[in-house]
Protein backbone atom coordinates (compact mmCIF):
# COMPACT_ATOMS: atom_id res chain seq x y z
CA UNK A 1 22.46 -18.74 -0.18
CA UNK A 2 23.54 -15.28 -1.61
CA UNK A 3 21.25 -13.59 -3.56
CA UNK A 4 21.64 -10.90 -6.02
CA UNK A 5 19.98 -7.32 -4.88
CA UNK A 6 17.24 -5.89 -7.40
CA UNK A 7 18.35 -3.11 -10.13
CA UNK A 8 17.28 0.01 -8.61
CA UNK A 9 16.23 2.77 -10.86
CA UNK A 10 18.64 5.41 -12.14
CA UNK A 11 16.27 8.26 -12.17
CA UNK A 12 15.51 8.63 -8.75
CA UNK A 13 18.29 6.95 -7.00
CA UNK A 14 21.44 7.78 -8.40
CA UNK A 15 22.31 9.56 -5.11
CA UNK A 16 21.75 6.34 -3.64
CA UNK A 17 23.92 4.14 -5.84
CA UNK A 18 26.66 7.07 -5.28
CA UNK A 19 26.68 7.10 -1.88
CA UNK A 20 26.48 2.66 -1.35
CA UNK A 21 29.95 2.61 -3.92
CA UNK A 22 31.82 4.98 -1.50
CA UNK A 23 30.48 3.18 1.29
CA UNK A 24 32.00 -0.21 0.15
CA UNK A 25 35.22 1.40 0.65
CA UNK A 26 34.41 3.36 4.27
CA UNK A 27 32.62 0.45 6.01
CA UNK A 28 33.79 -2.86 4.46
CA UNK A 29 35.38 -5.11 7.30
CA UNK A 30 36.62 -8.22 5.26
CA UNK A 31 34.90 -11.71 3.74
CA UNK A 32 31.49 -13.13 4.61
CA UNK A 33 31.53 -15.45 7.73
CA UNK A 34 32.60 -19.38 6.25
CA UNK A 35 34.91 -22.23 6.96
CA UNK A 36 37.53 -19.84 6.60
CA UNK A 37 36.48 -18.19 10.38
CA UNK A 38 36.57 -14.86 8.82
CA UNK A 39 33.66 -12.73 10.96
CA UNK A 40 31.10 -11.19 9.32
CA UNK A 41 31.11 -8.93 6.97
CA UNK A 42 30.30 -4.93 7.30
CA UNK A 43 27.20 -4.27 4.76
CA UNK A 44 23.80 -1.59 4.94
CA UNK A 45 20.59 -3.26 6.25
CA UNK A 46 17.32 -1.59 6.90
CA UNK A 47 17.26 -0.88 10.47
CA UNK A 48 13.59 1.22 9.82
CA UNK A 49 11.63 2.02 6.82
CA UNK A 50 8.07 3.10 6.33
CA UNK A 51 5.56 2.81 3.37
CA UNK A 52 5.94 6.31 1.79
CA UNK A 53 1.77 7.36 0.39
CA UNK A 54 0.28 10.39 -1.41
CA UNK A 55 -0.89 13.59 0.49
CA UNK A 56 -4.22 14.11 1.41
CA UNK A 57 -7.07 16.22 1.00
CA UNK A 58 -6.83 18.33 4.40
CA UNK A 59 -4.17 18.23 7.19
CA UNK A 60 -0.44 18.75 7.36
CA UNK A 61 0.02 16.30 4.77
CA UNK A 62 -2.14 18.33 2.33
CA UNK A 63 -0.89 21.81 3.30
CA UNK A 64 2.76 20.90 3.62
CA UNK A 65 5.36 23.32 5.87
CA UNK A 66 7.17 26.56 5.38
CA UNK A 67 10.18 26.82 7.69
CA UNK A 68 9.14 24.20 10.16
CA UNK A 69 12.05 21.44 11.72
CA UNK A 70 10.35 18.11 11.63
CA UNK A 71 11.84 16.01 14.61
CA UNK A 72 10.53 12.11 13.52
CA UNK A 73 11.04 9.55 16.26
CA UNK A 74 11.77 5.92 14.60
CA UNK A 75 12.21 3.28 16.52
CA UNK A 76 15.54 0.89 14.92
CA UNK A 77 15.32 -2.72 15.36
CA UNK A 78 19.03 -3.04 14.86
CA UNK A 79 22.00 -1.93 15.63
CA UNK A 80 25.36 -0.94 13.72
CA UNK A 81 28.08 1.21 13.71
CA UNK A 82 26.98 4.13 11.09
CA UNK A 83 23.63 4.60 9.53
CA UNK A 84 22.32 6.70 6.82
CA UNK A 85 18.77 8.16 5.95
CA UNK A 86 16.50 8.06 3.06
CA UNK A 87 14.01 10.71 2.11
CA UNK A 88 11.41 10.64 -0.34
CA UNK A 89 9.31 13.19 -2.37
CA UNK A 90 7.87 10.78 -4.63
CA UNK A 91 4.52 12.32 -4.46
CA UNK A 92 5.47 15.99 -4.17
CA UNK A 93 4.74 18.44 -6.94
CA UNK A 94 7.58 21.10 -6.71
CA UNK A 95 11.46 20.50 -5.31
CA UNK A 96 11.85 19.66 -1.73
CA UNK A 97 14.63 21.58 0.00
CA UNK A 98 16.59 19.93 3.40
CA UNK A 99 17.95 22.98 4.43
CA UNK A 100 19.68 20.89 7.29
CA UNK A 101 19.30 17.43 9.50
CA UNK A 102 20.42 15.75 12.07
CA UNK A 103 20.03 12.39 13.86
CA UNK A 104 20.34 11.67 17.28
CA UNK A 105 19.79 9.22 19.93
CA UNK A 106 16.17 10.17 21.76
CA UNK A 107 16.54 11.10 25.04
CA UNK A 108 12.80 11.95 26.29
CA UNK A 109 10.49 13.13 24.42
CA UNK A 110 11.56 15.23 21.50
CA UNK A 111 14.89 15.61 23.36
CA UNK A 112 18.05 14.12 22.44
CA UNK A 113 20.38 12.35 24.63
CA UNK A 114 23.38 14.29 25.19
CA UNK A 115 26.25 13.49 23.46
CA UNK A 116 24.64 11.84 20.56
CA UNK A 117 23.55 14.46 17.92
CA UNK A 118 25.26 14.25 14.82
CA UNK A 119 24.92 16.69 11.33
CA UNK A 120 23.70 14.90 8.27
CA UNK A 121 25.50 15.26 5.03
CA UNK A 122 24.48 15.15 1.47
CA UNK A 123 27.61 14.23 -1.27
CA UNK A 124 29.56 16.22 1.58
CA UNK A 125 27.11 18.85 1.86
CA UNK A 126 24.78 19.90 4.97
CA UNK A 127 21.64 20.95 2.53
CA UNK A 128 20.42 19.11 -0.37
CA UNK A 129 16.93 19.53 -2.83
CA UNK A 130 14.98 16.27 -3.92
CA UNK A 131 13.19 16.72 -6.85
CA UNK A 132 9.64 16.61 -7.61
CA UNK A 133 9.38 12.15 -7.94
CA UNK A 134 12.01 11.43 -6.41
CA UNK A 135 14.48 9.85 -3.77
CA UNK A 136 17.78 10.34 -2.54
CA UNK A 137 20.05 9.24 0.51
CA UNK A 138 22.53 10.64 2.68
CA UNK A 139 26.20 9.80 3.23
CA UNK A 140 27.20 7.65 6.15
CA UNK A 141 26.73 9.31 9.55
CA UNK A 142 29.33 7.72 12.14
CA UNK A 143 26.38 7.20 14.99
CA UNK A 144 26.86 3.88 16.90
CA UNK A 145 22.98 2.52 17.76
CA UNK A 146 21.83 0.14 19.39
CA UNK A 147 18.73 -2.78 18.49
CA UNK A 148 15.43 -1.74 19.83
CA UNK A 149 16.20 2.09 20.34
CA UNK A 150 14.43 5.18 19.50
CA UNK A 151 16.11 7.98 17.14
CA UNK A 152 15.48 11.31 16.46
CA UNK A 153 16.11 12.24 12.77
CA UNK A 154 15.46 16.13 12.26
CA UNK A 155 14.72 17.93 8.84
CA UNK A 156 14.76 21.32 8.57
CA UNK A 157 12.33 22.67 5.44
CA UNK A 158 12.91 26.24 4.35
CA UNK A 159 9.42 25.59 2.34
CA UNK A 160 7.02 26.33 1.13
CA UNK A 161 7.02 22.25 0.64
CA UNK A 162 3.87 21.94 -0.90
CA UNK A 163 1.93 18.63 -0.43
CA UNK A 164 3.90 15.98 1.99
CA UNK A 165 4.99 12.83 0.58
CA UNK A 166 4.43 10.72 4.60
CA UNK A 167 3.25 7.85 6.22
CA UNK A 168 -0.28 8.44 7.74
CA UNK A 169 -0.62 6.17 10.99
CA UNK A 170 2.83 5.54 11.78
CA UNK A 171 1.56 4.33 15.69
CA UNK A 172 4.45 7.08 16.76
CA UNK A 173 4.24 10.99 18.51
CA UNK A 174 6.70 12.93 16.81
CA UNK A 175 7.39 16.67 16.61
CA UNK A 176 7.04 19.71 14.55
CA UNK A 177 8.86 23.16 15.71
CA UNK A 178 8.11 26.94 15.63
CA UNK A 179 9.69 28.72 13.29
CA UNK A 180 13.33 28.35 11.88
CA UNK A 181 16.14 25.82 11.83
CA UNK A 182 16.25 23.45 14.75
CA UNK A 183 18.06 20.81 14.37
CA UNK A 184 20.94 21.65 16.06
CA UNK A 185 18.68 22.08 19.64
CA UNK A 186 19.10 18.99 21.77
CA UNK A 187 15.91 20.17 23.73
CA UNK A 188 12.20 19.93 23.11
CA UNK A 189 11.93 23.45 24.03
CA UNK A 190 10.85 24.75 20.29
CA UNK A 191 9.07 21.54 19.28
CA UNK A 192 5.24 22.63 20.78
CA UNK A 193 3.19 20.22 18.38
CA UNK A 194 2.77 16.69 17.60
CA UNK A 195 1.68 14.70 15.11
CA UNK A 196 1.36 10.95 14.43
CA UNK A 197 2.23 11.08 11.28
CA UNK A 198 6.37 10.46 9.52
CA UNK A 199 6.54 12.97 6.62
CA UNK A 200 9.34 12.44 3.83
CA UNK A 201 11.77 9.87 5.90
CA UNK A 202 11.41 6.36 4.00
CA UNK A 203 14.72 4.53 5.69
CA UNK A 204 17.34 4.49 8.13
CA UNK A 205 19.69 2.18 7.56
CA UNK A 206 22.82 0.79 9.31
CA UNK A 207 25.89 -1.01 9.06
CA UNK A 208 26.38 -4.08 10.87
CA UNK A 209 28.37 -7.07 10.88
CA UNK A 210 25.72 -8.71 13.13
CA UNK A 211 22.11 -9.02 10.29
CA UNK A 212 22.35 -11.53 8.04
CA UNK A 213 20.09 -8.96 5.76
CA UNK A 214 17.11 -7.62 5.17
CA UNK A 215 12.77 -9.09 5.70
CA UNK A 216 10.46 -6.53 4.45
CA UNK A 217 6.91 -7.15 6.06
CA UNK A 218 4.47 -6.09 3.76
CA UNK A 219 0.54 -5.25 4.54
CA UNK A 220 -1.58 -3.55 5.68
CA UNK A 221 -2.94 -2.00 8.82
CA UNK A 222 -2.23 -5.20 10.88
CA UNK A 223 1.30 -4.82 9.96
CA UNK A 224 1.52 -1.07 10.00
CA UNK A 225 0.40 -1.43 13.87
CA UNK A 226 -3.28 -1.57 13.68
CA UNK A 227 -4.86 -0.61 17.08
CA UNK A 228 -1.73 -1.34 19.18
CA UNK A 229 -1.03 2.01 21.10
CA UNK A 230 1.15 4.89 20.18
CA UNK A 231 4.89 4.54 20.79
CA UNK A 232 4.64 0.88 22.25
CA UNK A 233 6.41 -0.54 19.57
CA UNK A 234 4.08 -3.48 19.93
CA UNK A 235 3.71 -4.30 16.01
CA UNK A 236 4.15 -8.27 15.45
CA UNK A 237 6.90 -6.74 13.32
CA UNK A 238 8.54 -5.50 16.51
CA UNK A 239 8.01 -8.83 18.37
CA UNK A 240 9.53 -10.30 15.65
CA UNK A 241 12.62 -7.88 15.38
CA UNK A 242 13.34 -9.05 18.96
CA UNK A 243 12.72 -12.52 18.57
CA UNK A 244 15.60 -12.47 15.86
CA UNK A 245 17.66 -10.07 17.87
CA UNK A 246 18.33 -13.28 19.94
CA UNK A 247 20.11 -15.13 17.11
CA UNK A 248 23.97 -15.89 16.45
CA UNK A 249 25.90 -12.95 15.17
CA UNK A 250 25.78 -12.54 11.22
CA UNK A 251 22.75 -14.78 11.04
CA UNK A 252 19.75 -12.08 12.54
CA UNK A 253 17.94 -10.98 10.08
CA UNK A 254 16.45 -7.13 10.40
CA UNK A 255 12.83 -6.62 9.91
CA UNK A 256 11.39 -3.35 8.35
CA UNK A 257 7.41 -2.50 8.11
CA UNK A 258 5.82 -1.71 5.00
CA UNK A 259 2.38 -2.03 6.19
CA UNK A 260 -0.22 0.78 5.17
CA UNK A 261 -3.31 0.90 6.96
CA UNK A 262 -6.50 0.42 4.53
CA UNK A 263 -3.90 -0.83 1.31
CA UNK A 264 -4.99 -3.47 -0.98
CA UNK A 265 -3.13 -5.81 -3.52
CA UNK A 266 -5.30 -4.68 -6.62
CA UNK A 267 -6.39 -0.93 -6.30
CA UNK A 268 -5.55 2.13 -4.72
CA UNK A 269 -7.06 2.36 -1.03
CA UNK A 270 -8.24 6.36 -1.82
CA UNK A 271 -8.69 8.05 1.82
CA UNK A 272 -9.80 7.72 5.36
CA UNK A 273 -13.14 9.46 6.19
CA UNK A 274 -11.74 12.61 6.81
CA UNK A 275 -9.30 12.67 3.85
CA UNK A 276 -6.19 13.60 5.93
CA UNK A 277 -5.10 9.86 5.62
CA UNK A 278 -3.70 8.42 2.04
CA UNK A 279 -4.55 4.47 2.27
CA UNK A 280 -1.71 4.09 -0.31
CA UNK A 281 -0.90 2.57 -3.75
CA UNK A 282 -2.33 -0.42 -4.41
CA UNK A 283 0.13 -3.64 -3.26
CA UNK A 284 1.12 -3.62 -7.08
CA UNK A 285 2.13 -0.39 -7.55
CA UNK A 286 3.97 0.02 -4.43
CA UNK A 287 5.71 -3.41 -3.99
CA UNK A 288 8.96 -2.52 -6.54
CA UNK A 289 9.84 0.45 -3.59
CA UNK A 290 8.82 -1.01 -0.89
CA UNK A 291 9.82 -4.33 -1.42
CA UNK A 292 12.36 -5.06 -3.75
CA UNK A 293 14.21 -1.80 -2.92
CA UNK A 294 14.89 -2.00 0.34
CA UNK A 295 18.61 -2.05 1.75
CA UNK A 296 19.88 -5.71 1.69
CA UNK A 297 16.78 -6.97 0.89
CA UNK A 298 16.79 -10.75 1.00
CA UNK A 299 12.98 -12.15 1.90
CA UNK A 300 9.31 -10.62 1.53
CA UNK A 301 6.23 -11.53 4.51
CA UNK A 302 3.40 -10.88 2.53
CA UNK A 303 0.29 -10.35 4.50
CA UNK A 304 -2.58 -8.63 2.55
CA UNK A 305 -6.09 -9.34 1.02
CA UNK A 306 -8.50 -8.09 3.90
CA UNK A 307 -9.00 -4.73 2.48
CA UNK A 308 -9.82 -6.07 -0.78
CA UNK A 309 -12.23 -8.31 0.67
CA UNK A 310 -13.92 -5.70 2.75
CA UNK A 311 -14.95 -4.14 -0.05
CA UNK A 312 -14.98 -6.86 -2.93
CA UNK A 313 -13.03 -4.38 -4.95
CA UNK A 314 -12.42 -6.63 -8.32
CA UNK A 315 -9.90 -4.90 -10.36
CA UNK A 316 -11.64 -2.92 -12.90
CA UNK A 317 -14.03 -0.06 -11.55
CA UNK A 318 -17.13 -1.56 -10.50
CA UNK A 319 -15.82 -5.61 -10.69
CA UNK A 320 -17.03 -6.87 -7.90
CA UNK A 321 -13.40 -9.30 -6.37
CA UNK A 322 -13.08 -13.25 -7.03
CA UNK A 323 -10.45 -15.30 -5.16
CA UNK A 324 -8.93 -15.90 -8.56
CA UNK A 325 -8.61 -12.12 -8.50
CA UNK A 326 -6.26 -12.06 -5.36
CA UNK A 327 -4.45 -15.38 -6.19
CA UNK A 328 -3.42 -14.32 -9.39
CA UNK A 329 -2.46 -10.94 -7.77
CA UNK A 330 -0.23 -12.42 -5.11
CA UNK A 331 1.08 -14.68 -7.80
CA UNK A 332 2.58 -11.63 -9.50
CA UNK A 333 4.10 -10.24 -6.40
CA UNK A 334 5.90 -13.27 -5.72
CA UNK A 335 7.11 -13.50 -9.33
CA UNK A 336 8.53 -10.15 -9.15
CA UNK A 337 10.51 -11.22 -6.30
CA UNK A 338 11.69 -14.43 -7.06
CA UNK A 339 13.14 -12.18 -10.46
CA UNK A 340 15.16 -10.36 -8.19
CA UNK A 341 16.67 -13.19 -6.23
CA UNK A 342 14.29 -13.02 -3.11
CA UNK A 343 12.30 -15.25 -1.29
CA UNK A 344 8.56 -14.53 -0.72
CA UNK A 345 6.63 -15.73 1.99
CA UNK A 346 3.25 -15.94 2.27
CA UNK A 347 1.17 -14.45 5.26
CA UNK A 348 -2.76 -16.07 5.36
CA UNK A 349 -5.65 -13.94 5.67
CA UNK A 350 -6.76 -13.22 9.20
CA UNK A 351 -10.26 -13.32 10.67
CA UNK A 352 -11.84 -10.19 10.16
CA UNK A 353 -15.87 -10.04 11.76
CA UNK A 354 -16.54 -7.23 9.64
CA UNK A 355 -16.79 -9.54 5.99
CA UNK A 356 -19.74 -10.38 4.60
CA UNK A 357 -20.30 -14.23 3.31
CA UNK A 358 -18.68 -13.50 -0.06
CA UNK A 359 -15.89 -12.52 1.90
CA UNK A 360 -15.37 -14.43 4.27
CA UNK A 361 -16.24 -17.70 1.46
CA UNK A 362 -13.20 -16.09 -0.53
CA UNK A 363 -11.23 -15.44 2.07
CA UNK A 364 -10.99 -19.18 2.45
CA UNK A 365 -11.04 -20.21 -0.42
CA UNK A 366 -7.57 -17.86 -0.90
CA UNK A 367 -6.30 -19.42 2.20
CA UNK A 368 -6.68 -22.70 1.11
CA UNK A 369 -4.98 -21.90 -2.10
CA UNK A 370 -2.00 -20.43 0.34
CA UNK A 371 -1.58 -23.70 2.55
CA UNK A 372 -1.31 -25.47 -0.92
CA UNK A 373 0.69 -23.63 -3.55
CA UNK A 374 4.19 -24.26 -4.57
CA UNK A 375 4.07 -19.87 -5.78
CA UNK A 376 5.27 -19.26 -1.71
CA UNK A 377 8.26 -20.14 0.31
CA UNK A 378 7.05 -20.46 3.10
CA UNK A 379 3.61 -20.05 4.39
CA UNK A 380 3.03 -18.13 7.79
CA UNK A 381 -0.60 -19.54 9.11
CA UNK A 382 -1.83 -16.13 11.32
CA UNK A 383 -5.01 -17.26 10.82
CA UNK A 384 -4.70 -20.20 12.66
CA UNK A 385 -2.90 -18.34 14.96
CA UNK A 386 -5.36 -15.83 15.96
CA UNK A 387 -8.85 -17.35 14.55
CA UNK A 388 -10.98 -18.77 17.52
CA UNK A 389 -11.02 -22.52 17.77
CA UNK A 390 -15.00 -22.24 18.58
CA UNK A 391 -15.36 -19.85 15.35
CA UNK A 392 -13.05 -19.54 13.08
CA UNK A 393 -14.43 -16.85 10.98
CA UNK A 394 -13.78 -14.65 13.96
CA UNK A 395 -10.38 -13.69 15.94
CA UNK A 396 -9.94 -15.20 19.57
CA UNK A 397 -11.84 -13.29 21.99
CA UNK A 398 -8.35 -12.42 23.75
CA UNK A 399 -7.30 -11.56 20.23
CA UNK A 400 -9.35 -9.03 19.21
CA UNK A 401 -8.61 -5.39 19.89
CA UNK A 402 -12.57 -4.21 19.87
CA UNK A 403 -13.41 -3.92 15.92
CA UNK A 404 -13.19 -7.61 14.88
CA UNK A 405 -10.18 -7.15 12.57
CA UNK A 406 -6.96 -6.00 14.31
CA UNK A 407 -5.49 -7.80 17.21
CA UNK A 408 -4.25 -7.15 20.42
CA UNK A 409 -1.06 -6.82 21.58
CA UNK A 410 -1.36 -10.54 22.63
CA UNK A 411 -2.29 -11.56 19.34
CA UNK A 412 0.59 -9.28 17.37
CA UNK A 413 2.73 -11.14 19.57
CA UNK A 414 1.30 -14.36 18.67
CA UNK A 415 1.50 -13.38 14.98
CA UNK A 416 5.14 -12.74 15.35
CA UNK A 417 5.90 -16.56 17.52
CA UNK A 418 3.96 -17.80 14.65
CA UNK A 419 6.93 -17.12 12.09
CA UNK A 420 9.33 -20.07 11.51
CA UNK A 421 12.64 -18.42 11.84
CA UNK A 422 13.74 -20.91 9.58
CA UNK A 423 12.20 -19.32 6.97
CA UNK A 424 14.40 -16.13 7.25
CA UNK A 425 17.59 -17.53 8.45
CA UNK A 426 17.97 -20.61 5.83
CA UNK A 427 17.37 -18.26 2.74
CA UNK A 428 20.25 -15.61 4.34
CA UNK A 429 22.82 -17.18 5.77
């Protein structure tokens, strides 16, 4: 069944709407696939995304850059004939200037292949400013990739940027350059330093004939990557990208990651220890950009709650959590996207050896409610798929990455065979 795409908001994404209506007319190849034996038709899907957070206290995030190229690596789980990029500077204080970018196919490292770089235009023009709060997206670039390849998308900021809207942990080395405008270099000669983090890129999307649209995976640190190594590409999201991959043309599904390590449904996660990581907006505040606005969105995997419990944040400021608190929470999330024509499925709470009794008796007790509600779609047990059968309040041995919470690559894998591709095929074809 077709479903109708969410409103997105005017303020800070009219450059968005802009570029998608001359896009209908540069990439459109004909009808939807039917009885008729028309192939497939040419649309945007998300082919990468990541959770865009607040700065924090100290690090790069904090400090921002002053005539720095950023070179992020993002790994694309599909493949299409032209792509675009989104940036973000929702949670910058002063105008961010592009002063140019470029994406490219990675070669090694933070070189590109040769052959493959390719300018980046914004409204036909090779600079562009986001606003303070807001978003924008770039016209059409006429790259061909490929499923399961790496990119290099390169921003060159003129600065001083201020405080970074990023992702923290994005489980990927990129690069930051000396001085000046590189985005033009094909080598990693003038890219010295690394980071781990992806600062201001929110999307990359493509046009395809091949995805039947767009799943948004939405969590937390178990989604984001959790203690899978950098630049494996090991996230059950991944796995789960390639399971799909597999599928007839114009019926695979592309899978992007909005998982923020440390995020919870009700309140704002604050910082990491050291304050250099943002643990993001609350699942609430986030879900409308993260969610709902995603390219060709067409089905949520929810898969949140363990933060919440660790903590028994309630809430209200010193409320100490109740399953009715999380239920009711998730209940409003899948609301919200059954408003805008999507279909929201529901992820179970996994083990985690660090939770108390309360938590562990409400995480239960909101896993029960899961198996048993009519509010989800479809219901994706990863408890059962990672909990040991000997004790279930704790992952499987095999499962567990060291800290009691975050699996192995074994067990992302065995979170992603868990998923009934049924569930993301019948509500897109």
């Amino acid at each position: 069944m077709i479903r109708r795409m969410p409103a997105l908001r005017a303020r800070t994404w009219a450059a968005f709407l802009s570029a998608a209506l001359l896009t209908v007319f540069a990439v459109s190849g004909g009808p939807a696939a039917g009885a008729s034996g028309h192939p497939p038709r040419q649309h945007w899907v998300g082919g990468w995304a990541a959770a865009a957070g607040p700065p924090g206290t100290s690090g790069p995030s904090a400090t921002g850059f002053t005539d720095r190229t950023l070179r992020l690596v993002v790994h694309v789980g599909a493949g299409g004939s032209a792509l675009r990029i989104r940036l973000s500077n929702e949670y910058g204080t002063t105008p961010l200037d592009i002063g140019a970018a470029t994406v490219a196919t990675r070669g090694a490292g933070a070189a590109a292949a040769p052959g493959t770089r390719h300018t980046v235009t914004f409204g036909g023009l090779p600079a562009t400013t986001v606003p303070a709060g807001a978003r924008t997206v770039s016209d059409p670039v006429g790259l061909t990739t490929e499923p399961d390849t790496d990119l290099l998308v390169s921003l060159h900021l003129p600065g001083p940027t201020g405080p970074a809207t990023y992702h923290g942990w994005a489980k990927q080395t990129s690069y930051v350059s000396t001085a000046g405008d590189h985005t033009a270099d094909d080598t990693a000669a003038a890219y010295p330093t690394t980071t781990t983090s992806w600062f201001y890129l929110q999307g990359v999307d493509v046009s395809t004939r091949d995805a039947g649209g767009t799943v948004v995976a939405f969590g937390d640190s178990i989604t984001e990557g959790g203690l899978t190594a950098n630049d494996s590409n090991r996230r059950w999201t991944d796995d789960l990208s390639r399971r799909l991959a597999k599928l007839p043309r114009g019926h695979r599904p592309t899978v992007v990651n909005a998982g923020i390590g440390g995020n919870r449904i009700l309140t704002p996660g604050g910082y990491n220890g050291s304050g250099s990581i943002n643990l993001g907006d609350s699942a609430q505040a986030r879900f409308g950009r993260d969610a709902l606005e995603q390219p060709g969105v067409r089905a949520v995997i929810f898969l949140e709650g363990t933060n919440d419990l660790g903590g028994l944040h309630g809430p209200h400021p010193g409320e100490q959590l109740t399953a009715a608190h999380l239920t009711a929470g998730i209940s409003a999330l899948a609301a919200r996207a059954h408003a805008a024509g999507l279909r929201f499925h529901c992820g179970t709470i996994t083990p985690n050896g660090k939770l108390g009794e309360v938590g562990e008796e409400i995480r239960e007790q909101v896993n029960t409610w899961l198996r048993g509600t009519s509010v989800c779609d479809g219901v994706i047990d990863f408890d059962r798929a990672l909990r040991d059968p000997a004790d279930p309040h704790h992952l499987l041995p095999a499962y567990d990455a060291g800290d009691g919470v975050h699996p192995t690559d074994a067990g992302l894998k065995a979170m992603a065979d868990t998923v009934d591709l049924r569930l993301l095929t019948g509500d897109l074809s």
